[in-house]
C-alpha atoms as a PDB file:
ATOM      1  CA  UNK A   1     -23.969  13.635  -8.596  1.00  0.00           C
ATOM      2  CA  UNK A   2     -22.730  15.975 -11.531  1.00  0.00           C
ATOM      3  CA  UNK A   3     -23.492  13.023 -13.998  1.00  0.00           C
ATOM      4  CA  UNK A   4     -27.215  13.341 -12.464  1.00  0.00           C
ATOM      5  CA  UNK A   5     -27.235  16.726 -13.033  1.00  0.00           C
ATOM      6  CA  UNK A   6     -25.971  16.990 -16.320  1.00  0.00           C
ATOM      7  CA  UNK A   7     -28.445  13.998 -17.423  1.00  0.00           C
ATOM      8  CA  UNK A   8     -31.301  16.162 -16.130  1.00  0.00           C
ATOM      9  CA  UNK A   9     -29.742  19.536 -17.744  1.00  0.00           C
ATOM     10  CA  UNK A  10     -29.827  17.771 -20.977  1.00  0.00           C
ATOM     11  CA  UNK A  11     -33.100  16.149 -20.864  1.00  0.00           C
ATOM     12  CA  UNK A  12     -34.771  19.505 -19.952  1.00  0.00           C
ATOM     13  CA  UNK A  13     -32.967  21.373 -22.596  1.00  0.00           C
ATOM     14  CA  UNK A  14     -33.959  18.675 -25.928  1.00  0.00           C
ATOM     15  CA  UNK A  15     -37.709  18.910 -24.521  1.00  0.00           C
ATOM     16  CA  UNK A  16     -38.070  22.271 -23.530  1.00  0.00           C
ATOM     17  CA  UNK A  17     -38.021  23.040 -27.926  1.00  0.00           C
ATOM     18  CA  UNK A  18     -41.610  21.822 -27.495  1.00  0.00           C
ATOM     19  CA  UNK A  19     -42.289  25.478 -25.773  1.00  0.00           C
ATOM     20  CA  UNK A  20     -40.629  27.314 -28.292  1.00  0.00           C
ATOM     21  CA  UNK A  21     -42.014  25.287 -31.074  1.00  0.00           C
ATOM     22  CA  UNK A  22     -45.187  26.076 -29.545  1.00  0.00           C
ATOM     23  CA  UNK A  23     -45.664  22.931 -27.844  1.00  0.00           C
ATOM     24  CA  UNK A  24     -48.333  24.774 -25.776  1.00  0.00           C
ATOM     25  CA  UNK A  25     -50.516  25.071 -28.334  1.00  0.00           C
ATOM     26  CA  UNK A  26     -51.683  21.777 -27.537  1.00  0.00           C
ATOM     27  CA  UNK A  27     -53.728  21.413 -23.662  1.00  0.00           C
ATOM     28  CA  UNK A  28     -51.771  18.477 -21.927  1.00  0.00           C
ATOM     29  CA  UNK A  29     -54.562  15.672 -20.601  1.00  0.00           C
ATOM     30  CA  UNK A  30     -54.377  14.916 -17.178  1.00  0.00           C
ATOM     31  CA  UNK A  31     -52.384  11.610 -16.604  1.00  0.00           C
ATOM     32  CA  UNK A  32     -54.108   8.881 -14.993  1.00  0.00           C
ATOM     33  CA  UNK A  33     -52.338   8.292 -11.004  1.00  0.00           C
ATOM     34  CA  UNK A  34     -50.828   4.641 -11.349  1.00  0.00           C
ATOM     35  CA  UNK A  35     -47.569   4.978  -9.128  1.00  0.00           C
ATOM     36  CA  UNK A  36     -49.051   2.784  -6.043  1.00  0.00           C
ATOM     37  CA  UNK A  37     -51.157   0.110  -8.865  1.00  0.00           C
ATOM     38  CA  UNK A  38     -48.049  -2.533  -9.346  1.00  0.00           C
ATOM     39  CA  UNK A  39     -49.604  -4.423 -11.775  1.00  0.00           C
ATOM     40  CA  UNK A  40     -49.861  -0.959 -13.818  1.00  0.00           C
ATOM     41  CA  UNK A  41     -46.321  -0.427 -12.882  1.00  0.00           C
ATOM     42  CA  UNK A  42     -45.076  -4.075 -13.958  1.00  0.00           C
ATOM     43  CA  UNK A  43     -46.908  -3.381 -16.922  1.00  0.00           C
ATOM     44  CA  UNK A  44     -45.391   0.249 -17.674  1.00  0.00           C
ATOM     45  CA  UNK A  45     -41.717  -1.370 -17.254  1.00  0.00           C
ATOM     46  CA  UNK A  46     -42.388  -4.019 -20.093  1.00  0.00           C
ATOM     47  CA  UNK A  47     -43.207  -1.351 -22.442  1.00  0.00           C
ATOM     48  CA  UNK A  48     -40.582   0.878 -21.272  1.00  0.00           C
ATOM     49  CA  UNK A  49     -37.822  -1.828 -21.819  1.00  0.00           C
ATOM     50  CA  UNK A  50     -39.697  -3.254 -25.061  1.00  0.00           C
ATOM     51  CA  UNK A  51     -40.157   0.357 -26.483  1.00  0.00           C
ATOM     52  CA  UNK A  52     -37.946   2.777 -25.242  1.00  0.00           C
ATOM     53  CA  UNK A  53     -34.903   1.212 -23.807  1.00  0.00           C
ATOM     54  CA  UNK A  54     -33.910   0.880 -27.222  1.00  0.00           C
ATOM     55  CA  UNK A  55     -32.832   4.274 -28.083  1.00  0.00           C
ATOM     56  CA  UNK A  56     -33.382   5.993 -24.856  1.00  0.00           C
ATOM     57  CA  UNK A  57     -31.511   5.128 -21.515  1.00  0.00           C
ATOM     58  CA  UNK A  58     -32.094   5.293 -18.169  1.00  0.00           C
ATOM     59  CA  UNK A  59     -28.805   5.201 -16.334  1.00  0.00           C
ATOM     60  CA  UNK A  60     -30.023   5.764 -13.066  1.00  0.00           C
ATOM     61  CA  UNK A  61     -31.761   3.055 -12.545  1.00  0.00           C
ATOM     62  CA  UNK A  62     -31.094  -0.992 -12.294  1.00  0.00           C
ATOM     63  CA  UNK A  63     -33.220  -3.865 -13.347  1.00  0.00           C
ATOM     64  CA  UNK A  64     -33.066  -5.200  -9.675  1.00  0.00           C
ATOM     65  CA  UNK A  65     -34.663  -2.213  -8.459  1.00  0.00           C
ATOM     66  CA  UNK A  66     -38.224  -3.429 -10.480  1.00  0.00           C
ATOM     67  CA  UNK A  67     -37.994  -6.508  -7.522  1.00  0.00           C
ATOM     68  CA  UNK A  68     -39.582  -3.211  -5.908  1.00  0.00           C
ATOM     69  CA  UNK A  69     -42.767  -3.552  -7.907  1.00  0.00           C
ATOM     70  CA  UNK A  70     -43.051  -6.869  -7.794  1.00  0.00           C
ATOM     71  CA  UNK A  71     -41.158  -8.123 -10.465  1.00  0.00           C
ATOM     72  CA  UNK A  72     -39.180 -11.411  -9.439  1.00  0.00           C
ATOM     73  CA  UNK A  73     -35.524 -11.472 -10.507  1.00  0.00           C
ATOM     74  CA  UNK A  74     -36.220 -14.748 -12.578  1.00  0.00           C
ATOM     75  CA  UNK A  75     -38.955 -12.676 -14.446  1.00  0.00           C
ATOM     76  CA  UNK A  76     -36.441  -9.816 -14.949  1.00  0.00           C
ATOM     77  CA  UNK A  77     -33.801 -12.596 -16.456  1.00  0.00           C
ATOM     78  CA  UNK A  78     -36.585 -14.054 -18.149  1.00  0.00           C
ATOM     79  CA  UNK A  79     -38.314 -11.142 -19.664  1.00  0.00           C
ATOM     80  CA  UNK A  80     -36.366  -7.934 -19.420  1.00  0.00           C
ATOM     81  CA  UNK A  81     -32.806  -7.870 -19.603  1.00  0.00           C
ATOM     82  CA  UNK A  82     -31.487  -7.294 -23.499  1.00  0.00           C
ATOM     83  CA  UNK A  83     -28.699  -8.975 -24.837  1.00  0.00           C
ATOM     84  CA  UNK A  84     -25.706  -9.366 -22.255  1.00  0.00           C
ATOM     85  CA  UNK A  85     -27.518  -7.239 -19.918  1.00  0.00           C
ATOM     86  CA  UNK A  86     -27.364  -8.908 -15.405  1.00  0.00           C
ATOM     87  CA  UNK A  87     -29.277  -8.143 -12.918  1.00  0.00           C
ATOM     88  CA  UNK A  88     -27.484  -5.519 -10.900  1.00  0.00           C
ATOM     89  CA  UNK A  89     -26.964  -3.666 -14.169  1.00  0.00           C
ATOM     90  CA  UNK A  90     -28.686   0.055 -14.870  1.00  0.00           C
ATOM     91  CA  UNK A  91     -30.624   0.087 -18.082  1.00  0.00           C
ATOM     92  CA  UNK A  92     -28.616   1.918 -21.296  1.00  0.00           C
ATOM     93  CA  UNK A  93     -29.545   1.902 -24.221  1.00  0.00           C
ATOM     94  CA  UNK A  94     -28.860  -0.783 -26.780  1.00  0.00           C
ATOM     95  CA  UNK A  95     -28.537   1.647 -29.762  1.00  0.00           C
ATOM     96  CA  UNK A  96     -25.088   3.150 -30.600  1.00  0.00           C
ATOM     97  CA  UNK A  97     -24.395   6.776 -29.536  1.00  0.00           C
ATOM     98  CA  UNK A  98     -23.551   8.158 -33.282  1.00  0.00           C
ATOM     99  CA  UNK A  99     -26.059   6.371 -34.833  1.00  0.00           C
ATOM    100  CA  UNK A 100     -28.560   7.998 -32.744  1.00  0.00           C
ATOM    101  CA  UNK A 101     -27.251  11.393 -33.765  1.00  0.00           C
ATOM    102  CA  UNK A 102     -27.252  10.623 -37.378  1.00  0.00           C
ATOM    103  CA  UNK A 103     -30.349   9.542 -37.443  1.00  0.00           C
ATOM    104  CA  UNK A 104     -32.334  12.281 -35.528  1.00  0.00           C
ATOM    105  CA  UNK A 105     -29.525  14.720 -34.984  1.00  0.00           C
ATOM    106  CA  UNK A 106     -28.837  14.307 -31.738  1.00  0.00           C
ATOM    107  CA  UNK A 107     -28.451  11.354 -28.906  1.00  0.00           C
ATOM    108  CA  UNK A 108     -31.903  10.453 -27.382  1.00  0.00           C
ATOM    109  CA  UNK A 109     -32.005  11.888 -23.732  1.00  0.00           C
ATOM    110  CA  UNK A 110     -32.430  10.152 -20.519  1.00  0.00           C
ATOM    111  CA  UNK A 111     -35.238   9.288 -19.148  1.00  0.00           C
ATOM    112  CA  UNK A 112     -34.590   8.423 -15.726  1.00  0.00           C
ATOM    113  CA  UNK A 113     -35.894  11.696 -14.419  1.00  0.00           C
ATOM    114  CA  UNK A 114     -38.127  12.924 -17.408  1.00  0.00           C
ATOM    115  CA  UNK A 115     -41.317  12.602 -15.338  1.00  0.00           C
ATOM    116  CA  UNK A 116     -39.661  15.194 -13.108  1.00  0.00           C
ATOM    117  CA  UNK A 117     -38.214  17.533 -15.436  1.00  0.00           C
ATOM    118  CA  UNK A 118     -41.126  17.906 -17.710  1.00  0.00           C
ATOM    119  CA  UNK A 119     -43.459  19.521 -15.682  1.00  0.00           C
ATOM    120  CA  UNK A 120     -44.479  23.349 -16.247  1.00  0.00           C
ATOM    121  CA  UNK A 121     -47.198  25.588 -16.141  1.00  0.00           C
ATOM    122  CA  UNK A 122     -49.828  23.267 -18.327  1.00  0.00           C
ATOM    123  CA  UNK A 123     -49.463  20.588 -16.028  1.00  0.00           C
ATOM    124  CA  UNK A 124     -47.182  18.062 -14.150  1.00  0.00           C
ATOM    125  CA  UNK A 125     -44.411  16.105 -15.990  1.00  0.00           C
ATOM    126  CA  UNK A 126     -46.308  12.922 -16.021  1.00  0.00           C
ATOM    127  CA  UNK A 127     -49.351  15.285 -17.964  1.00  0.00           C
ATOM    128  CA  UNK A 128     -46.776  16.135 -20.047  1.00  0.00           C
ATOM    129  CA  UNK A 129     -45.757  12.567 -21.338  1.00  0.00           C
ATOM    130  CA  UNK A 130     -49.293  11.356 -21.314  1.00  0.00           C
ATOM    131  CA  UNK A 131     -50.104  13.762 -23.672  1.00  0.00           C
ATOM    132  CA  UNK A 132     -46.983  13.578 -26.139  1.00  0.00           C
ATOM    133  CA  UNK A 133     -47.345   9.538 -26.391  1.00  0.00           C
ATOM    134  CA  UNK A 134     -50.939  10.059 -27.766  1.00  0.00           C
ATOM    135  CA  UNK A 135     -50.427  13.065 -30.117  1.00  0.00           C
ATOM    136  CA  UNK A 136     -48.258  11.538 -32.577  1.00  0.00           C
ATOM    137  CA  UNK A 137     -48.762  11.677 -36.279  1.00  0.00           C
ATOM    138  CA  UNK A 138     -47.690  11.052 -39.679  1.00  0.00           C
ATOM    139  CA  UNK A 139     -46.283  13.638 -41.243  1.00  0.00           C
ATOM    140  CA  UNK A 140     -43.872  12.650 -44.433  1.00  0.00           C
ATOM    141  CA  UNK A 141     -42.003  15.997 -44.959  1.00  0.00           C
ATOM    142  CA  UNK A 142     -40.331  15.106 -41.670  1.00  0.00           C
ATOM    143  CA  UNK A 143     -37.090  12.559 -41.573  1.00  0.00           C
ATOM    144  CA  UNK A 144     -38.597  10.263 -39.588  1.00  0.00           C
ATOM    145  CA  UNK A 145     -41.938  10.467 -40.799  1.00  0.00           C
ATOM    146  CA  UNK A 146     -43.976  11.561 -37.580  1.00  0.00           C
ATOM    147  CA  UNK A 147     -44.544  14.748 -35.733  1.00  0.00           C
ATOM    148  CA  UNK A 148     -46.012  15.540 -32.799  1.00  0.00           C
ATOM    149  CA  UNK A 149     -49.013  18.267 -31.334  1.00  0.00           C
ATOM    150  CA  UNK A 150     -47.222  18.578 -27.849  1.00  0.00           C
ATOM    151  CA  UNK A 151     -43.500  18.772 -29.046  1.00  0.00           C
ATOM    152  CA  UNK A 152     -43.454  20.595 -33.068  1.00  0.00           C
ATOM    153  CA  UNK A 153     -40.569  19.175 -35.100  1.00  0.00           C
ATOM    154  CA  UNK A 154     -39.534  16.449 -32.452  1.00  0.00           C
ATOM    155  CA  UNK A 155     -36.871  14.180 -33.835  1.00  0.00           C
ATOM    156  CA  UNK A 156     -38.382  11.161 -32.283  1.00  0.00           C
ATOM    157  CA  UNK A 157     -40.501   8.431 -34.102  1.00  0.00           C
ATOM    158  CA  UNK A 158     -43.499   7.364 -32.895  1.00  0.00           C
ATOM    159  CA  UNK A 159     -41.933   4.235 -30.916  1.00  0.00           C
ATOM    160  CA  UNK A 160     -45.339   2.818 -30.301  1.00  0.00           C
ATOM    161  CA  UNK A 161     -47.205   3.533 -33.581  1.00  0.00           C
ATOM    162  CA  UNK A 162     -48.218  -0.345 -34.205  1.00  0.00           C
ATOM    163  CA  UNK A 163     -49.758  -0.070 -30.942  1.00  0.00           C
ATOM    164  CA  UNK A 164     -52.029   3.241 -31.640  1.00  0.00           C
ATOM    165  CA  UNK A 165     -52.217   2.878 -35.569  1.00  0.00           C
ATOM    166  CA  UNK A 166     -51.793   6.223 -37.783  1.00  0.00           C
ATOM    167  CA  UNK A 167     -53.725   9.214 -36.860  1.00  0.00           C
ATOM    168  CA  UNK A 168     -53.991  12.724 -38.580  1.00  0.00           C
ATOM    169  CA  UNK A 169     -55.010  15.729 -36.272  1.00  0.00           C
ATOM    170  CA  UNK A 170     -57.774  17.339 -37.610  1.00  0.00           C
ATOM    171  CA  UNK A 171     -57.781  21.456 -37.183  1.00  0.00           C
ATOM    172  CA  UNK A 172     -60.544  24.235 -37.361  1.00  0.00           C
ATOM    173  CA  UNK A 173     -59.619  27.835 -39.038  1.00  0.00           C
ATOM    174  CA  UNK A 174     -60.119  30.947 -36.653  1.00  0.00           C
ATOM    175  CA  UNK A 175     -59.626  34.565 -37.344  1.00  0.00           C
ATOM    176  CA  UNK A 176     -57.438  35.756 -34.771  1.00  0.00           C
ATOM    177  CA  UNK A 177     -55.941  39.625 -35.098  1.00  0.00           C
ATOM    178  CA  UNK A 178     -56.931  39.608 -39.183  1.00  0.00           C
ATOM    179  CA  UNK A 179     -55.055  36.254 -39.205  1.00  0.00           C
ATOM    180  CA  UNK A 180     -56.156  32.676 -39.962  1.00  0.00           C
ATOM    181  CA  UNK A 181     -55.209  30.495 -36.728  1.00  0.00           C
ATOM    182  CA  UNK A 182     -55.739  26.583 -36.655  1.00  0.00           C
ATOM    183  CA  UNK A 183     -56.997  25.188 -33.443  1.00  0.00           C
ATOM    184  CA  UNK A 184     -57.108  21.683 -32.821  1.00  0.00           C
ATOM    185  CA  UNK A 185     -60.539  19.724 -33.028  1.00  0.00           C
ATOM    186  CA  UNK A 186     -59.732  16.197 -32.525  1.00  0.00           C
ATOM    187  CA  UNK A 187     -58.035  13.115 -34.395  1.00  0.00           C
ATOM    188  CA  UNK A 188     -59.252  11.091 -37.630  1.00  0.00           C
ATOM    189  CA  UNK A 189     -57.989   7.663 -37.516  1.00  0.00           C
ATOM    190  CA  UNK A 190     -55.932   6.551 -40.592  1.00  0.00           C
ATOM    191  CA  UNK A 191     -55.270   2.854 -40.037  1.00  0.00           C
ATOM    192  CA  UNK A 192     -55.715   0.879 -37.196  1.00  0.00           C
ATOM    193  CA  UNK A 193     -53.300  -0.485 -34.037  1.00  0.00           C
ATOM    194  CA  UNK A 194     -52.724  -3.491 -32.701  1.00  0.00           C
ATOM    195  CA  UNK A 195     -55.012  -1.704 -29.552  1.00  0.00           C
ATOM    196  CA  UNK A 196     -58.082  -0.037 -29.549  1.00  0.00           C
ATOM    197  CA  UNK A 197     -57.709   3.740 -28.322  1.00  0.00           C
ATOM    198  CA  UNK A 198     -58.883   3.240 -25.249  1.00  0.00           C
ATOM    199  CA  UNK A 199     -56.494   0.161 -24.633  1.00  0.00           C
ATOM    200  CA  UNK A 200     -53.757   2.119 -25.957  1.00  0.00           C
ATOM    201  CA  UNK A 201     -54.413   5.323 -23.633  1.00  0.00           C
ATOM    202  CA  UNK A 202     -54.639   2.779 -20.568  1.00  0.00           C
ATOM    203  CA  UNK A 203     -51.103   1.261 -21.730  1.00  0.00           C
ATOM    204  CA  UNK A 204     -49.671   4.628 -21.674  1.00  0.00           C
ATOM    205  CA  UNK A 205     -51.515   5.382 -18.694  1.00  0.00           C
ATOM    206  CA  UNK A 206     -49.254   2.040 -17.286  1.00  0.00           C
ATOM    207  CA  UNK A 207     -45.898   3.749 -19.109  1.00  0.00           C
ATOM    208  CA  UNK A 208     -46.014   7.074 -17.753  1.00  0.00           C
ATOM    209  CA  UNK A 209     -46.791   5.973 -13.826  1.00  0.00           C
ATOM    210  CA  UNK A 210     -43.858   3.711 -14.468  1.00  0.00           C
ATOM    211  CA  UNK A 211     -41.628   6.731 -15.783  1.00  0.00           C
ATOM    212  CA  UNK A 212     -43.059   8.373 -12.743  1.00  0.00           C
ATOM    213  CA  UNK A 213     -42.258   5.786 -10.126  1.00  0.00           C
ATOM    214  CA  UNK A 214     -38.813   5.196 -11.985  1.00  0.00           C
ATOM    215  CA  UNK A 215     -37.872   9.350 -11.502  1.00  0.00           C
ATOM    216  CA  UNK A 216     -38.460   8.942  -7.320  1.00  0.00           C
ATOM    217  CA  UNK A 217     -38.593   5.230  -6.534  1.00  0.00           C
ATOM    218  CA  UNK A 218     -39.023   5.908  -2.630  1.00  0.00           C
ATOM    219  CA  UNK A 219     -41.465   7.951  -2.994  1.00  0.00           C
ATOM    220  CA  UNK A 220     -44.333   5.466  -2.107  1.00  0.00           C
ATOM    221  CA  UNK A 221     -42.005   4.878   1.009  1.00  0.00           C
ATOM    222  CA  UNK A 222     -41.540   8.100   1.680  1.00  0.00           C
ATOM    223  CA  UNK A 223     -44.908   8.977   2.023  1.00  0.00           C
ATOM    224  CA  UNK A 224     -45.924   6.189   4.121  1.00  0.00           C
ATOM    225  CA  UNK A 225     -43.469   7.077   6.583  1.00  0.00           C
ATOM    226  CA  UNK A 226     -44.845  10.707   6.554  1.00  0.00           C
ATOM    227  CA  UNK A 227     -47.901   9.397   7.074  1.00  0.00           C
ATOM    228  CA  UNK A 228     -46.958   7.101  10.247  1.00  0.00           C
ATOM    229  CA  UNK A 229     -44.932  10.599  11.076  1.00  0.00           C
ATOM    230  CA  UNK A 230     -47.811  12.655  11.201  1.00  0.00           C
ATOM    231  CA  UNK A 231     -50.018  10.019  13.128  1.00  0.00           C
ATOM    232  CA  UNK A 232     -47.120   9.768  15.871  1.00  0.00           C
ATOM    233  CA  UNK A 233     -47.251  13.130  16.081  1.00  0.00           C
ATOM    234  CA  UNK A 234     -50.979  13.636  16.180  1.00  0.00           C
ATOM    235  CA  UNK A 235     -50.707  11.286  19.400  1.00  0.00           C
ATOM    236  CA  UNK A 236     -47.919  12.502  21.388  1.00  0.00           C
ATOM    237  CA  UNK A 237     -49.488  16.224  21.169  1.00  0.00           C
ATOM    238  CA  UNK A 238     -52.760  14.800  22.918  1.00  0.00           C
ATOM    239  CA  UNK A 239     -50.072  12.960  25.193  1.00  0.00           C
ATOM    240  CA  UNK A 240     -48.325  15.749  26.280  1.00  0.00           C
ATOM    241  CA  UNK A 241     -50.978  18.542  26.598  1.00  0.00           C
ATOM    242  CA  UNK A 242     -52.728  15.768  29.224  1.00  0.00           C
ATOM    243  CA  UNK A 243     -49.506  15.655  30.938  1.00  0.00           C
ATOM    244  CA  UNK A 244     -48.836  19.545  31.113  1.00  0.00           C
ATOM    245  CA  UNK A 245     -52.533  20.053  32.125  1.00  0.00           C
ATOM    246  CA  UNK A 246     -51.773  17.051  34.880  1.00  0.00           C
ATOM    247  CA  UNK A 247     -48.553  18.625  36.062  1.00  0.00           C
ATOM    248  CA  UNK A 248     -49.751  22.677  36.268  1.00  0.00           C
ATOM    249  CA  UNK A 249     -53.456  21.729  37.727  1.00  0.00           C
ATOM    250  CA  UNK A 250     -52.113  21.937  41.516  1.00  0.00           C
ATOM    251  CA  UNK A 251     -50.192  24.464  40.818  1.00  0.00           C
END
């Protein structure tokens, strides 16, 4: 429990820089619901374990627990597990812990819960991630070469840049206060992806309910249940106002 805690301590500490970088300058888009569509969610763990279990981990969860959304164990062997990864194992990263922080300055957090922690006043967590996945761009006077509208100065790389191709934010000048202020206007694409843009934000779409359904993976369940709750309910109040109206009417 304190290793849960910590991992979503740290998690919510390396993102919320986007806020004081003024990572609000930047509306977050409304994510696209995909946590009951399993063939969104199958498709949203492929990327995750193709693009993002490589640096980031998620050591609350194990690969078994994707049998949940339909994913056969064979396909997991088959398709998901990296190097001498099983079955019953939980999914860490493959990329070595002081590597990491050489190379961006810090260890890459976990994202088991990220779809939880995220969330703020511009939106819920998943709004958050939809947005920051599509608002990459090159920018060479940073290490890694990429920055990002919804996070200033992150020390990630764009993970799925062949995907989206290079983009450049494009900006308007206001006067605000005596002061020239850029606002954002909308994107000029530099060189093409491997996806159109509207196949990329519909794979995203897929990666975020995925990182959504990961954070609370009885959630489906537990809403069903509420559900089935609320209709028993429903149905022994009518039951047992007829029986107190049968019981008092001689009375």
């Amino acid at each position: 429990m304190k290793q849960l805690i910590l991992s979503l301590m740290l998690a919510c500490g390396l993102l919320a820089g986007a806020h004081a970088a003024g990572g609000e300058g930047v509306a977050w888009d409304k994510a696209p619901s995909r946590v009951n569509d399993l063939p969104a969610l199958q498709n949203g763990a492929k990327l995750f374990v193709n693009y993002c279990l490589n640096c980031h981990s998620a050591a609350y969860m194990r690969f078994n627990r994707l049998q949940d959304i339909g994913i056969s164990e064979q396909q997991i062997k088959d398709n998901l597990l990296q190097g001498t990864d099983k079955v019953g194992d939980v999914m860490k990263a493959t990329i070595d812990p002081k590597d990491a922080k050489d190379w961006f300055g810090g260890t890459p957090p976990d994202l088991t819960l990220i779809a939880r922690s995220r969330a703020g006043h511009g939106g819920t967590g998943a709004d958050y991630l939809y947005t920051y996945m599509r608002t990459f761009y090159r920018d060479p006077e940073k290490a890694t070469g990429w920055n990002n509208l919804a996070f200033p100065n992150v020390a990630m790389p764009h993970a799925l840049w062949e995907l989206q191709g290079e983009r450049q934010p494009q900006f308007d000048t206001m006067k605000s206060h005596g002061h020239d202020v850029k606002v954002f206007k909308g994107w000029k694409q530099v060189s093409p992806g491997t996806m159109t843009p509207l196949q990329y934000d519909e794979a995203v779409g897929d990666l975020v309910g995925y990182l959504q359904w990961m954070a609370e993976p009885s959630q489906n369940t537990r809403v069903r249940v509420g559900v089935w709750v609320l209709l028993f309910l429903g149905v022994f109040t009518v039951i047992a106002w007829r029986l107190n109206a049968a019981f008092w009417k001689n009375i």
